[in-house]
Protein backbone atom coordinates (compact mmCIF):
# COMPACT_ATOMS: atom_id res chain seq x y z
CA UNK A 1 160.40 42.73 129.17
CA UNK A 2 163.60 44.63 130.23
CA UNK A 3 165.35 43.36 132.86
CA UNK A 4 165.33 45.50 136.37
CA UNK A 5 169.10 46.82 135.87
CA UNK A 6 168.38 48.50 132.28
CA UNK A 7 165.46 50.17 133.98
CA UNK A 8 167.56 51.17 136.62
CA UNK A 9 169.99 52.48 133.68
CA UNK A 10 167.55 54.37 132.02
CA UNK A 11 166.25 56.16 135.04
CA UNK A 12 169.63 57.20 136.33
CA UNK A 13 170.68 58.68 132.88
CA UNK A 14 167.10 60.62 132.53
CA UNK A 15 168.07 62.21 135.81
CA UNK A 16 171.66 62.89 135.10
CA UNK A 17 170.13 64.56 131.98
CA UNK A 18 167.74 66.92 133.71
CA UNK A 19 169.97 68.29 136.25
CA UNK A 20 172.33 68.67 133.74
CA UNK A 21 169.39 70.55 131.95
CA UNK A 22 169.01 72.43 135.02
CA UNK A 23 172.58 72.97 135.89
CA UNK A 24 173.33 74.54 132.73
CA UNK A 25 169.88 76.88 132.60
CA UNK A 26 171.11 78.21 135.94
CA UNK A 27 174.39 79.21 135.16
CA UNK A 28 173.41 80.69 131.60
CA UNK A 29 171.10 82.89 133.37
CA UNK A 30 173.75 84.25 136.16
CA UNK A 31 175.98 84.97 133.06
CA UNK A 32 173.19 86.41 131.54
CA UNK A 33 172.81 88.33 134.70
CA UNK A 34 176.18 89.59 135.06
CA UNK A 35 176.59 90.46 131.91
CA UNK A 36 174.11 92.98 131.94
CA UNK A 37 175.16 94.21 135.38
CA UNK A 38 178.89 94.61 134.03
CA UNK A 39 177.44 96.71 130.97
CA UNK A 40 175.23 99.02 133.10
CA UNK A 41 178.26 99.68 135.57
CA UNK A 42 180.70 100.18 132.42
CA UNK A 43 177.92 102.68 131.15
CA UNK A 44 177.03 104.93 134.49
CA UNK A 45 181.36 104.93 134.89
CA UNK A 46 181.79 106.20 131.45
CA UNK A 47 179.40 108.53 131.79
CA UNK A 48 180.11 109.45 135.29
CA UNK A 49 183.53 110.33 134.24
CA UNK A 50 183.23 112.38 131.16
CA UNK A 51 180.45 114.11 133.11
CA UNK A 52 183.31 114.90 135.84
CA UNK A 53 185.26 116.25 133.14
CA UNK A 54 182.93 118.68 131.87
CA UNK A 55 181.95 120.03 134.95
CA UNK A 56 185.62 120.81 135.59
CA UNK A 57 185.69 122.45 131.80
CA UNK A 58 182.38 124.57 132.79
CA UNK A 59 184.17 125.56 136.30
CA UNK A 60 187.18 126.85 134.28
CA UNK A 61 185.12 128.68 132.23
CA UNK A 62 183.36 130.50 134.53
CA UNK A 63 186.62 131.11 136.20
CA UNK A 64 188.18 132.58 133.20
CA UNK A 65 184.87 134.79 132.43
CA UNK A 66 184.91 136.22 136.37
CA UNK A 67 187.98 135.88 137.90
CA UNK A 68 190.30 136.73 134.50
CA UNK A 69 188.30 138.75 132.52
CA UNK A 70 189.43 136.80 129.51
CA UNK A 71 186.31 136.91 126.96
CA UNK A 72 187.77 134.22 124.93
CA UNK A 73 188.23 131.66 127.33
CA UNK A 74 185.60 132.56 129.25
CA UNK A 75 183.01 132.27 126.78
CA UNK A 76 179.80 131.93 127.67
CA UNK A 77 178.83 130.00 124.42
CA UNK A 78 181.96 127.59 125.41
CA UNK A 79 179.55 127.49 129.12
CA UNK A 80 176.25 126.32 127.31
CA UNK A 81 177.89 124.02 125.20
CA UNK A 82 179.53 122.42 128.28
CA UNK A 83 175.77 122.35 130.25
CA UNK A 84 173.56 120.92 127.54
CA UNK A 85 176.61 118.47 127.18
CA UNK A 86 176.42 117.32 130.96
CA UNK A 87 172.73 117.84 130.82
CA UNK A 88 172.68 114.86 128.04
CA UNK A 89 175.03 112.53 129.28
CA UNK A 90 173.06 112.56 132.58
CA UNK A 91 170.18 110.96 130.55
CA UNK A 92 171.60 107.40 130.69
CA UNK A 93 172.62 108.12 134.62
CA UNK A 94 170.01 107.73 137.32
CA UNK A 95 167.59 109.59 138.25
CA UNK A 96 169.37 111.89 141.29
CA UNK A 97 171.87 112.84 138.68
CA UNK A 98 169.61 113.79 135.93
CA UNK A 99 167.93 116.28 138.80
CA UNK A 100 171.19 117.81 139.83
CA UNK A 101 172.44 118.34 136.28
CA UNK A 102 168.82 119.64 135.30
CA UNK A 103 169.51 122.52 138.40
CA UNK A 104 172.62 123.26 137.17
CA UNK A 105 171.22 124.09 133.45
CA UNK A 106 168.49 126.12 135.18
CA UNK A 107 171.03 128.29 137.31
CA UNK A 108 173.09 128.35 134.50
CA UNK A 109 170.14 130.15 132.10
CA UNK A 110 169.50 132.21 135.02
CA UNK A 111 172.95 133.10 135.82
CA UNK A 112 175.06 132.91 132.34
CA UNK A 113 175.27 136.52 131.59
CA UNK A 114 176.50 138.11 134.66
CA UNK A 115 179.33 135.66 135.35
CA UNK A 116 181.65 138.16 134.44
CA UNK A 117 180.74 140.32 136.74
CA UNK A 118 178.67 139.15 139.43
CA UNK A 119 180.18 137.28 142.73
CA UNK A 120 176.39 136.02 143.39
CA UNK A 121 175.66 134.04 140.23
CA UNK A 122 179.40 132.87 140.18
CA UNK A 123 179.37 131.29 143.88
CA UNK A 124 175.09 130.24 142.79
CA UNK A 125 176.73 128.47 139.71
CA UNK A 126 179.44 126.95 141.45
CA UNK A 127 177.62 125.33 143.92
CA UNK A 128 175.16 123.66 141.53
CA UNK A 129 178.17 122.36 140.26
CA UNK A 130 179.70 120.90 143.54
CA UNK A 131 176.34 119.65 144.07
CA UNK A 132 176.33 117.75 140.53
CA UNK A 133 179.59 116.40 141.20
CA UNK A 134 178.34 114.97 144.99
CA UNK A 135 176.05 112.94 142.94
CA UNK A 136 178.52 111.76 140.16
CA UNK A 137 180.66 110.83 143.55
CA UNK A 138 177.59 109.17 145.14
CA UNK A 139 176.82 107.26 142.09
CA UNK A 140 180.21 105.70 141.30
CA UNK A 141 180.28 104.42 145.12
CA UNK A 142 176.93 102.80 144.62
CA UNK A 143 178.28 100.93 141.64
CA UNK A 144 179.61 96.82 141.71
């Protein structure tokens, strides 16, 4: 027979163990948590950003093709290589952005051979890509 204050021991020690337990289950899974949250933000910013960039790049292309006449710079080749770019980079962003980029790429096949003469499809282009860059904006202010 054990004498009451061993029991008393015992008991204390199993609890101290399972909080501990419990303690240490909780804070691995905030880590866990945050972790994952820190990666997704890191992800949408690096994307967000390089999508930011290209848009710019397309804009100066079309600018180049219409307002300068310059055939080199303002190649439309140089153009679809800059949408299907944006267009796949949007595929790890959400959802709002993958619909704005997808507009753009359709205005853009609609629109890429008369940029270098046509005000329309210039200012139509343009504003898909204002509107693309609203939701890059929209999406890095949502962000932790």
């Amino acid at each position: 027979m054990q004498p009451k204050f061993a029991k008393s021991k015992e008991h204390i020690f199993q609890i101290t163990a399972i909080f501990s337990m419990v303690f240490a289950l909780i804070g691995f899974s905030y880590n866990v948590w945050r972790m994952e949250v820190t990666e997704y933000n890191s992800n949408m910013r690096s994307a967000s950003f390089e999508i930011l960039l290209q848009l710019s790049e397309l804009e100066g292309i079309i600018y180049a093709a219409h307002y300068d006449q310059d055939s080199v710079e303002g190649n439309p080749r140089k153009g679809w290589i800059k949408v299907n770019l944006i267009a796949d980079l949007s595929m790890i962003t959400e959802s709002e952005l993958q619909q704005a980029t997808q507009q753009l790429k359709q205005e853009w096949q609609q629109d890429w051979d008369s940029i270098d003469d046509d005000e329309t499809s210039v200012k139509q282009i343009i504003t898909k890509i204002d509107n693309t860059r609203e939701k890059v904006r929209q999406l890095l202010s949502k962000l932790d």
